[in-house]
PDB file of N, CA and C in Angstrom:
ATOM      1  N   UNK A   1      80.161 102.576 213.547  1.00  0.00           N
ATOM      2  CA  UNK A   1      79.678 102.122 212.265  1.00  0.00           C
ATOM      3  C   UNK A   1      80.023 103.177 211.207  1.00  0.00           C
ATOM      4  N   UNK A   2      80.600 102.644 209.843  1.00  0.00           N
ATOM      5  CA  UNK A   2      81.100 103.534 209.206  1.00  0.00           C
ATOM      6  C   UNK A   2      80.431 103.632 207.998  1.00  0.00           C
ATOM      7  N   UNK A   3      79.505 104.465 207.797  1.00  0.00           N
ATOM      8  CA  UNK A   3      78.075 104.869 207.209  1.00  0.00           C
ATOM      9  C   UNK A   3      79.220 105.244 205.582  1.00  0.00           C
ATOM     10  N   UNK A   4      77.799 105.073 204.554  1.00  0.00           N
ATOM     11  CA  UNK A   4      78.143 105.271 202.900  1.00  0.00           C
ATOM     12  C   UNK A   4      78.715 107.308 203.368  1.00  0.00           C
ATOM     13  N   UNK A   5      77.973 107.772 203.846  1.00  0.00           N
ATOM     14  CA  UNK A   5      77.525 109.512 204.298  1.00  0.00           C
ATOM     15  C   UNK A   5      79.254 109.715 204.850  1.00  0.00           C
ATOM     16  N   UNK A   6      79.806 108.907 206.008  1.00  0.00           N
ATOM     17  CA  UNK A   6      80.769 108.989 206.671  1.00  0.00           C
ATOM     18  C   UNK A   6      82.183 109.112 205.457  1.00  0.00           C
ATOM     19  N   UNK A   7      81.975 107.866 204.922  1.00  0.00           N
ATOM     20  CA  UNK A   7      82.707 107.536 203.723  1.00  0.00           C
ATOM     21  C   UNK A   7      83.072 108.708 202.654  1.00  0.00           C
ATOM     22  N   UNK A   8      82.110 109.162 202.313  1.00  0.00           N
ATOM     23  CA  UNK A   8      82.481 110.247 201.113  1.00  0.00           C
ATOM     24  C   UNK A   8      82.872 111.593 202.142  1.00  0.00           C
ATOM     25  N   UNK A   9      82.334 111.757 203.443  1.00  0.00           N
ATOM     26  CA  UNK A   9      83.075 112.701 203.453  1.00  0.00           C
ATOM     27  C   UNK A   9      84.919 112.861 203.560  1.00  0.00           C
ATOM     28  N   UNK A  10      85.023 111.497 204.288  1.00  0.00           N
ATOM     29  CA  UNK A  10      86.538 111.161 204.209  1.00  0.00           C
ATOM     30  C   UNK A  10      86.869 111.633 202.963  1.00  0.00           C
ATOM     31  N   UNK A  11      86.289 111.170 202.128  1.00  0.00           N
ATOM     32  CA  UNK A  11      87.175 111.028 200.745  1.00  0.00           C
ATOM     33  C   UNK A  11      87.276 112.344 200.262  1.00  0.00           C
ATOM     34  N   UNK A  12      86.178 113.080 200.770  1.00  0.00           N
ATOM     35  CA  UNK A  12      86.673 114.876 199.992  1.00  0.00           C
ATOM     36  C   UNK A  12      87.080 115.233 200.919  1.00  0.00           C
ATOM     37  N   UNK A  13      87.797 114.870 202.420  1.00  0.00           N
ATOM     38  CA  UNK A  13      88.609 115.433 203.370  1.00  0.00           C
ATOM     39  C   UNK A  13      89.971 115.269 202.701  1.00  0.00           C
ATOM     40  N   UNK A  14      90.073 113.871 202.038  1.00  0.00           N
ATOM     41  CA  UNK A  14      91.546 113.519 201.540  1.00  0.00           C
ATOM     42  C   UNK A  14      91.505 114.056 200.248  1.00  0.00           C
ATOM     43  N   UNK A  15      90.958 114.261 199.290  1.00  0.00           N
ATOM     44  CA  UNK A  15      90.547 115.175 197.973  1.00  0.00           C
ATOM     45  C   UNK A  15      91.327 117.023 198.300  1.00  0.00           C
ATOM     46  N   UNK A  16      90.506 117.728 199.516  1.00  0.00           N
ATOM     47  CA  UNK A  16      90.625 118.899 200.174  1.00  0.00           C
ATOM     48  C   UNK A  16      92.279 118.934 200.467  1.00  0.00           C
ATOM     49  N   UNK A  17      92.895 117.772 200.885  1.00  0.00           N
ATOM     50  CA  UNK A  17      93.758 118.085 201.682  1.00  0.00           C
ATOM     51  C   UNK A  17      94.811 118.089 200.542  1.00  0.00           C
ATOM     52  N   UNK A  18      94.578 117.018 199.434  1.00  0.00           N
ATOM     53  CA  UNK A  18      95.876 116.808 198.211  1.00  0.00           C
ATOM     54  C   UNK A  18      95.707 118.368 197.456  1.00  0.00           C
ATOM     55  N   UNK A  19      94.732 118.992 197.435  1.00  0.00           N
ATOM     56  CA  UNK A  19      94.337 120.526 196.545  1.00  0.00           C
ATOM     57  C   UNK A  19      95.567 121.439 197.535  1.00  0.00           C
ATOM     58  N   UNK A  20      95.202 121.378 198.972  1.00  0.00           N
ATOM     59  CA  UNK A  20      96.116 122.201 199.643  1.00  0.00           C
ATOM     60  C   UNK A  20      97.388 121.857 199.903  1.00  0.00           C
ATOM     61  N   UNK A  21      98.016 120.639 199.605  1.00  0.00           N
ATOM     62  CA  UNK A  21      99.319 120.357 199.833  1.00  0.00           C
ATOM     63  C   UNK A  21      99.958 120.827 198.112  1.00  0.00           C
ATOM     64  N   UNK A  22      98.808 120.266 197.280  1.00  0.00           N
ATOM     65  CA  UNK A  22      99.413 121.062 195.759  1.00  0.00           C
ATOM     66  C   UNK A  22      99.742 122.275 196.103  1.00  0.00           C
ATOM     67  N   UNK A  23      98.986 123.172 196.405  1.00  0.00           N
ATOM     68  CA  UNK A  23      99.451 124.633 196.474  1.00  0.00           C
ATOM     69  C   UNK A  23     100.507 125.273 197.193  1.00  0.00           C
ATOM     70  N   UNK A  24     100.398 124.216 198.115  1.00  0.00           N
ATOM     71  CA  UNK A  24     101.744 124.632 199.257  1.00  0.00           C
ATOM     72  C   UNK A  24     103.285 124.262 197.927  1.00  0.00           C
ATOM     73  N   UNK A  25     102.844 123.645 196.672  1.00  0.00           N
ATOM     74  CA  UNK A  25     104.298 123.484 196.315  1.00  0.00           C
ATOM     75  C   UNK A  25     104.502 124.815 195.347  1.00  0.00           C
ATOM     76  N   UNK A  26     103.590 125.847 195.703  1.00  0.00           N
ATOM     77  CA  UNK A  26     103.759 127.234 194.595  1.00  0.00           C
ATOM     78  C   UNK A  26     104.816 128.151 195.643  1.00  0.00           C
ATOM     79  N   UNK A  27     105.211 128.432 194.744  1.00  0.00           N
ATOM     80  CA  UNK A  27     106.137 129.767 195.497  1.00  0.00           C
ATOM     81  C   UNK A  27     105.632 130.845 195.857  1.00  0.00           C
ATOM     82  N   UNK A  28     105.808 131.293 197.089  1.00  0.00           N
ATOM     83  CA  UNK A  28     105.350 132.858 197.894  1.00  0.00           C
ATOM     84  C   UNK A  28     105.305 133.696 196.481  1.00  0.00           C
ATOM     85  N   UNK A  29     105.617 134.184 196.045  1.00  0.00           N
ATOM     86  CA  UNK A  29     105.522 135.488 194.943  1.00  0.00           C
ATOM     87  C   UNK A  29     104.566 134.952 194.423  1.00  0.00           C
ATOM     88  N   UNK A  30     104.740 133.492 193.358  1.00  0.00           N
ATOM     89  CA  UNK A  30     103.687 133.703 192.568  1.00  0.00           C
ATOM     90  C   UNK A  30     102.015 132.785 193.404  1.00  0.00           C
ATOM     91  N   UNK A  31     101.866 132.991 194.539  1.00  0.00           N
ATOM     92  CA  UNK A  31     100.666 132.584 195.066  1.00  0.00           C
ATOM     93  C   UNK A  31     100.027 134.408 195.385  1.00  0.00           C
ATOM     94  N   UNK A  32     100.589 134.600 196.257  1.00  0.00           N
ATOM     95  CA  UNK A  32     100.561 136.480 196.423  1.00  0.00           C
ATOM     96  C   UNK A  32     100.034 136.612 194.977  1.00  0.00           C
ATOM     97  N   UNK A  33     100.815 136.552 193.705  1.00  0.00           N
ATOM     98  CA  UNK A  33     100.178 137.674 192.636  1.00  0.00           C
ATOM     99  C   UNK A  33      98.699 136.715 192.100  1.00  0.00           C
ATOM    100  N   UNK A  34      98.547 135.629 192.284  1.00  0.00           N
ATOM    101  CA  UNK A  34      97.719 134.645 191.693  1.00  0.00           C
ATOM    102  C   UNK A  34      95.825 134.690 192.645  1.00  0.00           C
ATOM    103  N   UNK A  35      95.089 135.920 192.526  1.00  0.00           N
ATOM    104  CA  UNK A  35      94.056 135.349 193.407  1.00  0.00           C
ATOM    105  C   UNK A  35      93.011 134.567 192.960  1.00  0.00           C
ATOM    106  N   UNK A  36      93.007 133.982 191.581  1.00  0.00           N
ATOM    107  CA  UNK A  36      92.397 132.770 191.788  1.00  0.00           C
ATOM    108  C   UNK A  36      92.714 131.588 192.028  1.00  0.00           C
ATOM    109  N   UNK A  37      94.191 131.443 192.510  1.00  0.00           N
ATOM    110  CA  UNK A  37      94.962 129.893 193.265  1.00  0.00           C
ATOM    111  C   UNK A  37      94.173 131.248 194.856  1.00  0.00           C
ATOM    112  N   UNK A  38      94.637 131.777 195.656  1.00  0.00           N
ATOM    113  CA  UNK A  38      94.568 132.048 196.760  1.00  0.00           C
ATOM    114  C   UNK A  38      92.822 131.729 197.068  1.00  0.00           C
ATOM    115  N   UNK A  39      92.093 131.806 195.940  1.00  0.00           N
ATOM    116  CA  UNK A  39      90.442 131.624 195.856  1.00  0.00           C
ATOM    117  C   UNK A  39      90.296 130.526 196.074  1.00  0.00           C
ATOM    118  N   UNK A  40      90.990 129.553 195.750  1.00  0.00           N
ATOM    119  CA  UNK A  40      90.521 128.081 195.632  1.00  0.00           C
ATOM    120  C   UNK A  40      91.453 127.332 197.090  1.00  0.00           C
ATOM    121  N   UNK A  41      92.610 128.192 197.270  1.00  0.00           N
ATOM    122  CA  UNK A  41      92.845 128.021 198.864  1.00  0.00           C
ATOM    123  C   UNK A  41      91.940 128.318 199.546  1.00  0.00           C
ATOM    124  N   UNK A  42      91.734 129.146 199.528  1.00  0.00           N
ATOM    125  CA  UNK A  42      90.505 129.441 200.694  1.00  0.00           C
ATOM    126  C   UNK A  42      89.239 128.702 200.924  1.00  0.00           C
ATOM    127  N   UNK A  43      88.946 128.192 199.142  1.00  0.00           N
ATOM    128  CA  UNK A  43      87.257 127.695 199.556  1.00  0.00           C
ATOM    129  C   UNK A  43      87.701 126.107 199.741  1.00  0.00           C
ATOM    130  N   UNK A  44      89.061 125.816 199.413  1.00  0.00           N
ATOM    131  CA  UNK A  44      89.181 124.208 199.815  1.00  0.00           C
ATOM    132  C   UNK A  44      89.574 124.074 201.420  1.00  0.00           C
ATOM    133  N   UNK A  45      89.859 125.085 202.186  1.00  0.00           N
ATOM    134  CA  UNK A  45      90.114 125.197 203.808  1.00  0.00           C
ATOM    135  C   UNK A  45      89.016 125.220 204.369  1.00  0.00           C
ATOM    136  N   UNK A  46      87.879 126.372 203.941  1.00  0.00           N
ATOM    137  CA  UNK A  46      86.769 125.843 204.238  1.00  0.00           C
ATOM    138  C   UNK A  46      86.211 124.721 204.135  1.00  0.00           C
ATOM    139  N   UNK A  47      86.192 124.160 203.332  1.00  0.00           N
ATOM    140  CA  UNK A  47      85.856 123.059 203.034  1.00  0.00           C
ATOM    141  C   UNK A  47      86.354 122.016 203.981  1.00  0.00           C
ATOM    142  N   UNK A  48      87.689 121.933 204.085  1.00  0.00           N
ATOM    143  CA  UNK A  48      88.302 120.783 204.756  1.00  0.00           C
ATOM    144  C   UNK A  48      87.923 121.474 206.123  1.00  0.00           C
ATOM    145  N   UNK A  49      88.000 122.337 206.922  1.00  0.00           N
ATOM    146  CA  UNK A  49      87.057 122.402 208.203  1.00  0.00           C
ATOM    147  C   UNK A  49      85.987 122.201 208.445  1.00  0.00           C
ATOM    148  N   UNK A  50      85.353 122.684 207.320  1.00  0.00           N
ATOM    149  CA  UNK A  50      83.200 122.522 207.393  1.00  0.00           C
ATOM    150  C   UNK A  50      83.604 120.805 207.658  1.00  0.00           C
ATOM    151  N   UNK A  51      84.371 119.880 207.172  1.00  0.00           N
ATOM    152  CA  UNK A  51      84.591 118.136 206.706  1.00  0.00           C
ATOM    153  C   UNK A  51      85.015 117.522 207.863  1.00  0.00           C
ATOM    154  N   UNK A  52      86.038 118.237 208.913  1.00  0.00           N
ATOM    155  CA  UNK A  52      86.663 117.742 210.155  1.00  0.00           C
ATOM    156  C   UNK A  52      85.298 118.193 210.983  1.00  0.00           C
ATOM    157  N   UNK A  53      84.574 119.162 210.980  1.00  0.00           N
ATOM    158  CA  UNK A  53      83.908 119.793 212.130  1.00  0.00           C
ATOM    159  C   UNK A  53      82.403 118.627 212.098  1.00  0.00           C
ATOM    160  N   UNK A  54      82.241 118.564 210.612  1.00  0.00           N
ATOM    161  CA  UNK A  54      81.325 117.530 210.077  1.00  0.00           C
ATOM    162  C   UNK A  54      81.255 116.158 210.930  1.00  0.00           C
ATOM    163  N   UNK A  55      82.629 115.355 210.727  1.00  0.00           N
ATOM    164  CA  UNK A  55      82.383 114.031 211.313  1.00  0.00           C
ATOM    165  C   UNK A  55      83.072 114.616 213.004  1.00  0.00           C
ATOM    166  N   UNK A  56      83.451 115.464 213.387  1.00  0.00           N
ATOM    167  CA  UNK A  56      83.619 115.610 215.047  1.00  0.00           C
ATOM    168  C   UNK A  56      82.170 115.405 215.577  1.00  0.00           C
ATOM    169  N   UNK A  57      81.117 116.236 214.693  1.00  0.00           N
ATOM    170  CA  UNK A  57      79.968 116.056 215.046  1.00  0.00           C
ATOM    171  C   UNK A  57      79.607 114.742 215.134  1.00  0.00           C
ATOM    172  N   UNK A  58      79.713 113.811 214.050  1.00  0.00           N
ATOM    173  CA  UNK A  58      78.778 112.725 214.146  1.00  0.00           C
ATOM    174  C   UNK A  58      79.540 111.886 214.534  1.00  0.00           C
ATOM    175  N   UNK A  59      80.458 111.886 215.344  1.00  0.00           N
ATOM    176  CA  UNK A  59      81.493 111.552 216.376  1.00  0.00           C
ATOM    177  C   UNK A  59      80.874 111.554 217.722  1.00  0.00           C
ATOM    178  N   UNK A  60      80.970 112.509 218.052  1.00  0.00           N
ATOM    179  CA  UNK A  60      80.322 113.502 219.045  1.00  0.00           C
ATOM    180  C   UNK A  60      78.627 112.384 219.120  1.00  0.00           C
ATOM    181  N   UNK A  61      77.563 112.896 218.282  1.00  0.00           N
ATOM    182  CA  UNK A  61      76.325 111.993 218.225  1.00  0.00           C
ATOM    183  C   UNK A  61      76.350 110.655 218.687  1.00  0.00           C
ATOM    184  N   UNK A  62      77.280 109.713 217.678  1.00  0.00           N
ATOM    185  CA  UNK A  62      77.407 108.707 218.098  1.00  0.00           C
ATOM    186  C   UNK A  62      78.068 108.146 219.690  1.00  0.00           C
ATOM    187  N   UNK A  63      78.897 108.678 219.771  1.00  0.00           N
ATOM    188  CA  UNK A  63      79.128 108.713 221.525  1.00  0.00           C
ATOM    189  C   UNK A  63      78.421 108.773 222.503  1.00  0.00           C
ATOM    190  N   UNK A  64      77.705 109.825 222.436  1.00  0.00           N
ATOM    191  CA  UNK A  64      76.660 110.689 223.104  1.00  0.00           C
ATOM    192  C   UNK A  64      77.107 111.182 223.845  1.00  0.00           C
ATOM    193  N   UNK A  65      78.200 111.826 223.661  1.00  0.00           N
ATOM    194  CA  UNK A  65      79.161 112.949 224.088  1.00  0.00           C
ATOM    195  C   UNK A  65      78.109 114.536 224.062  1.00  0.00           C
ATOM    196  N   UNK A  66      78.591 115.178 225.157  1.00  0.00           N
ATOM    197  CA  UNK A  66      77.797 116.681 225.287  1.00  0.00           C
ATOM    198  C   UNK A  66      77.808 117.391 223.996  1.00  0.00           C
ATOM    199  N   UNK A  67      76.400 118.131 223.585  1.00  0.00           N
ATOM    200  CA  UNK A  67      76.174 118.417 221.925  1.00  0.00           C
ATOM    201  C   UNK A  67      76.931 119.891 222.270  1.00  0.00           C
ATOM    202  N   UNK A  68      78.143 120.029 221.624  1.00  0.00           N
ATOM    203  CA  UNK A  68      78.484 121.396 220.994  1.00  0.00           C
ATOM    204  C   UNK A  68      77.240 122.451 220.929  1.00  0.00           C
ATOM    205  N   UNK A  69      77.987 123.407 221.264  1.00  0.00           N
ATOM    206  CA  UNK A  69      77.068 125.010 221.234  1.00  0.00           C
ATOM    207  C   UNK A  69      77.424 125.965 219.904  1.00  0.00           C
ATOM    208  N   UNK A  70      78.407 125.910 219.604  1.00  0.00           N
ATOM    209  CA  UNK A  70      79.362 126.338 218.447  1.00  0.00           C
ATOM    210  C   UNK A  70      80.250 124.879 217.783  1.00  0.00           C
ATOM    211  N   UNK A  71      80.522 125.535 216.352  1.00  0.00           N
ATOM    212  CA  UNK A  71      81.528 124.829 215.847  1.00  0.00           C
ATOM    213  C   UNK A  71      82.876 124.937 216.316  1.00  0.00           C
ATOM    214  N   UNK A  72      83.679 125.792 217.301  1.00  0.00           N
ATOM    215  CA  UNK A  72      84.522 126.093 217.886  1.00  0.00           C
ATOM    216  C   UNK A  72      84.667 124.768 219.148  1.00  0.00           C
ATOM    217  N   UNK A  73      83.410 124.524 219.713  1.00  0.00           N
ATOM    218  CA  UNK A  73      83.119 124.136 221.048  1.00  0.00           C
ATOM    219  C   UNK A  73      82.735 122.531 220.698  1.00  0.00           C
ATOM    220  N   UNK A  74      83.056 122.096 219.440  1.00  0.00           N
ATOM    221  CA  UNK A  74      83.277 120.823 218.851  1.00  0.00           C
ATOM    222  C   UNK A  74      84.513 120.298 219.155  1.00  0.00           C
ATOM    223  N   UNK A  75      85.877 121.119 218.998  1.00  0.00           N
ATOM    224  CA  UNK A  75      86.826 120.887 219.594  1.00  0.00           C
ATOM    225  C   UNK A  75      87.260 120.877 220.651  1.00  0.00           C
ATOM    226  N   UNK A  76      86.552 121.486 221.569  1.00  0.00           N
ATOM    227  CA  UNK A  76      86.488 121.118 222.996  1.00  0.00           C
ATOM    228  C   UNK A  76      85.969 119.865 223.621  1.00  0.00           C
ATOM    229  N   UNK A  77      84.899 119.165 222.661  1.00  0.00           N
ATOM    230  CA  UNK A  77      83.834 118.060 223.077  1.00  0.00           C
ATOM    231  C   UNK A  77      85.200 117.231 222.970  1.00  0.00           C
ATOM    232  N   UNK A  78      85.942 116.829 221.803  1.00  0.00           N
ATOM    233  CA  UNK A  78      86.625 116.082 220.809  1.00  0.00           C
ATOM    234  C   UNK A  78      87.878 115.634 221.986  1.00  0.00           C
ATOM    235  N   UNK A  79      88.515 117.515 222.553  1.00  0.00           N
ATOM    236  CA  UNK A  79      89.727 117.171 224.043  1.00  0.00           C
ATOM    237  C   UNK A  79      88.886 116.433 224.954  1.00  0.00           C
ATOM    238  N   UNK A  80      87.619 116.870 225.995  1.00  0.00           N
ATOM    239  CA  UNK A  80      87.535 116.978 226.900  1.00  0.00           C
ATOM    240  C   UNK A  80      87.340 115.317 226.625  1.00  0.00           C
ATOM    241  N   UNK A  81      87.129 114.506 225.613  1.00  0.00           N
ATOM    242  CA  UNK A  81      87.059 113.615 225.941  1.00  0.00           C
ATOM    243  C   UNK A  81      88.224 112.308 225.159  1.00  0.00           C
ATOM    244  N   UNK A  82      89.310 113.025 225.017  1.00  0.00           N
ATOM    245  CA  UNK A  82      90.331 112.665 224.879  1.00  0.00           C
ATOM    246  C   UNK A  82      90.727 112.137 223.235  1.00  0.00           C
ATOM    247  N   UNK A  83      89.908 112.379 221.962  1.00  0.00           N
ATOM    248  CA  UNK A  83      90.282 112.273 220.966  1.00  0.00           C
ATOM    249  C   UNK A  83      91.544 112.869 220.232  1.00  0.00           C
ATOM    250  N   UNK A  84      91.702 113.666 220.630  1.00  0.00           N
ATOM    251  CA  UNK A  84      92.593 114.623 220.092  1.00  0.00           C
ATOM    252  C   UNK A  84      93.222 115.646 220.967  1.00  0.00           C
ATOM    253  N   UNK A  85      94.739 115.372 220.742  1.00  0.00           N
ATOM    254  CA  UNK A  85      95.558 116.394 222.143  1.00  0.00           C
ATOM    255  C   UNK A  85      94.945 118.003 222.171  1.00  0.00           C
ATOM    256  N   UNK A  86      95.403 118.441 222.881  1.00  0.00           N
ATOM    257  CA  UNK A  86      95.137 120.194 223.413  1.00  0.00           C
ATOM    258  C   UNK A  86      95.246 120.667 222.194  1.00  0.00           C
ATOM    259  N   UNK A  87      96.869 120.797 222.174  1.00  0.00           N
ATOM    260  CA  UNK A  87      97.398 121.389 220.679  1.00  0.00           C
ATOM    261  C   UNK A  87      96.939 121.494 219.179  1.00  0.00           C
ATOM    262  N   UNK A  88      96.395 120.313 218.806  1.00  0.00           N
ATOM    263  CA  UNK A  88      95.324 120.410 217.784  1.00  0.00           C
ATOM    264  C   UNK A  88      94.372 120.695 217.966  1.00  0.00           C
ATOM    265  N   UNK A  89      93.600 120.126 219.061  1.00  0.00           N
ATOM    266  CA  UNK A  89      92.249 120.998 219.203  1.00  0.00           C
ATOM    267  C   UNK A  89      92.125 122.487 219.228  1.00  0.00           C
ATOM    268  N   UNK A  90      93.331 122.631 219.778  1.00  0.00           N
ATOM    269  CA  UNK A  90      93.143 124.400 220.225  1.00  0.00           C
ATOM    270  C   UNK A  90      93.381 124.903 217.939  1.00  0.00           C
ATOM    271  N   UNK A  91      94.034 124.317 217.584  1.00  0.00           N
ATOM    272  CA  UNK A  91      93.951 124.686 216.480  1.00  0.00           C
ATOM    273  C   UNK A  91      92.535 124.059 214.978  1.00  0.00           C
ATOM    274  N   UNK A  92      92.195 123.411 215.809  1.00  0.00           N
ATOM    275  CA  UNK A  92      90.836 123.079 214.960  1.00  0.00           C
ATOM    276  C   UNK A  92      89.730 124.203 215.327  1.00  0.00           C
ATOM    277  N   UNK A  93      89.685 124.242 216.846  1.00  0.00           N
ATOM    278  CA  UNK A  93      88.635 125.308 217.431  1.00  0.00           C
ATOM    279  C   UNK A  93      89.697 126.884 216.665  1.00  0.00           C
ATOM    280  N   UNK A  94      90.170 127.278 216.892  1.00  0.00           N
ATOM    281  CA  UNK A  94      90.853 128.171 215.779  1.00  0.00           C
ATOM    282  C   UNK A  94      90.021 128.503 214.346  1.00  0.00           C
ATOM    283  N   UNK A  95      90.710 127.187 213.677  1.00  0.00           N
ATOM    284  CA  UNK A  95      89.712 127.458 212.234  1.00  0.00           C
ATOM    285  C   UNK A  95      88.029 127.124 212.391  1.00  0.00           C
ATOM    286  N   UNK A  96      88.057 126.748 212.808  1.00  0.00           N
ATOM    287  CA  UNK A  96      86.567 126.159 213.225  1.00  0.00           C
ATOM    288  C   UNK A  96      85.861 128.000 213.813  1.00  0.00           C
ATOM    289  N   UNK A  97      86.530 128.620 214.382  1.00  0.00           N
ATOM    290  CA  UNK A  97      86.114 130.026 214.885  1.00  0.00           C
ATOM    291  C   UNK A  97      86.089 130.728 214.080  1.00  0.00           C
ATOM    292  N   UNK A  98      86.362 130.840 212.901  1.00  0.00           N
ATOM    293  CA  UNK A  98      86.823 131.763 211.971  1.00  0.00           C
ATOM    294  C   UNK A  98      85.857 131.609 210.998  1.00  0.00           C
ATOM    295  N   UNK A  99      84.476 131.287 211.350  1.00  0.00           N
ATOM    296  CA  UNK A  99      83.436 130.733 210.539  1.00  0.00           C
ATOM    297  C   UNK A  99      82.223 131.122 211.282  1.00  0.00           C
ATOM    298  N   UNK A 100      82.621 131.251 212.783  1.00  0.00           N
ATOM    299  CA  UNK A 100      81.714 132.335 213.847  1.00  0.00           C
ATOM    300  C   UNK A 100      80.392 132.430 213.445  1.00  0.00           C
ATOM    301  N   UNK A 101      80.134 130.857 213.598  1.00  0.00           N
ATOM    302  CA  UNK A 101      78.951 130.932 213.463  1.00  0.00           C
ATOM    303  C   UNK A 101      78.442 129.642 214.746  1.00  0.00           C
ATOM    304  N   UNK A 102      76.860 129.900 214.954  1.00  0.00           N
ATOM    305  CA  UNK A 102      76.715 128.669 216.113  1.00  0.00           C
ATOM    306  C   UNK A 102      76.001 127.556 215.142  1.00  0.00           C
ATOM    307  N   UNK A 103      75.943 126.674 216.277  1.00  0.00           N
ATOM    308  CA  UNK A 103      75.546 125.530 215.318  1.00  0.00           C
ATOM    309  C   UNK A 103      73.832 125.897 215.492  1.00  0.00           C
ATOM    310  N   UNK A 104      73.397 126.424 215.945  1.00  0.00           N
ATOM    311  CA  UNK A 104      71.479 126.459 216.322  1.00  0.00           C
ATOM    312  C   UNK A 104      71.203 127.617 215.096  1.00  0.00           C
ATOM    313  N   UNK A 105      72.521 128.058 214.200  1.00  0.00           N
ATOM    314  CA  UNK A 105      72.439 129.208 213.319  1.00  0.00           C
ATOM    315  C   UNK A 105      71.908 128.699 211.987  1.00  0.00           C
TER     316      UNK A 105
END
């Protein structure tokens, strides 16, 4: 069931993702000298992970798939039960780690 809650987060997942494909069209030199474009990279990556890790969860809930211990260990729930190949997962649990925090935090 695809909840009003579910909905908007899509939409600032796809919002998050057009901010970071803009930036990808700046050139190496002038992103390096620019740290308020590198500022707004950063808090829109967060963002778009806090947004994937978000609905893995209520993914995860709705299934009633084993509850994650970490946000890392969301991407493990996501393989072990076949949503998403190794290869991305291993790179969602990646960014998803880099936030090192648990979910009981």
């Amino acid at each position: 069931m695809v909840t009003p809650s579910t909905l908007k987060r899509l939409e600032r997942a796809r919002r998050t993702v057009a901010r970071l494909e803009k930036a990808l069209e700046i050139e190496d030199q002038q992103y390096l000298r620019d740290y308020d474009l590198q500022s707004i990279v950063e808090r829109n990556l967060q963002i778009g992970v806090e947004t994937v890790v978000d609905l893995a969860q209520r993914l995860i809930t709705l299934k009633r798939w084993r509850t994650p211990n970490s946000y890392g260990d969301v991407a493990r729930v996501l393989e072990e039960n076949r949503v998403l190949p190794r290869e991305l997962c291993s790179q969602l649990e990646d960014l998803a780690s880099l936030r090192n925090m648990s979910l009981s935090a």
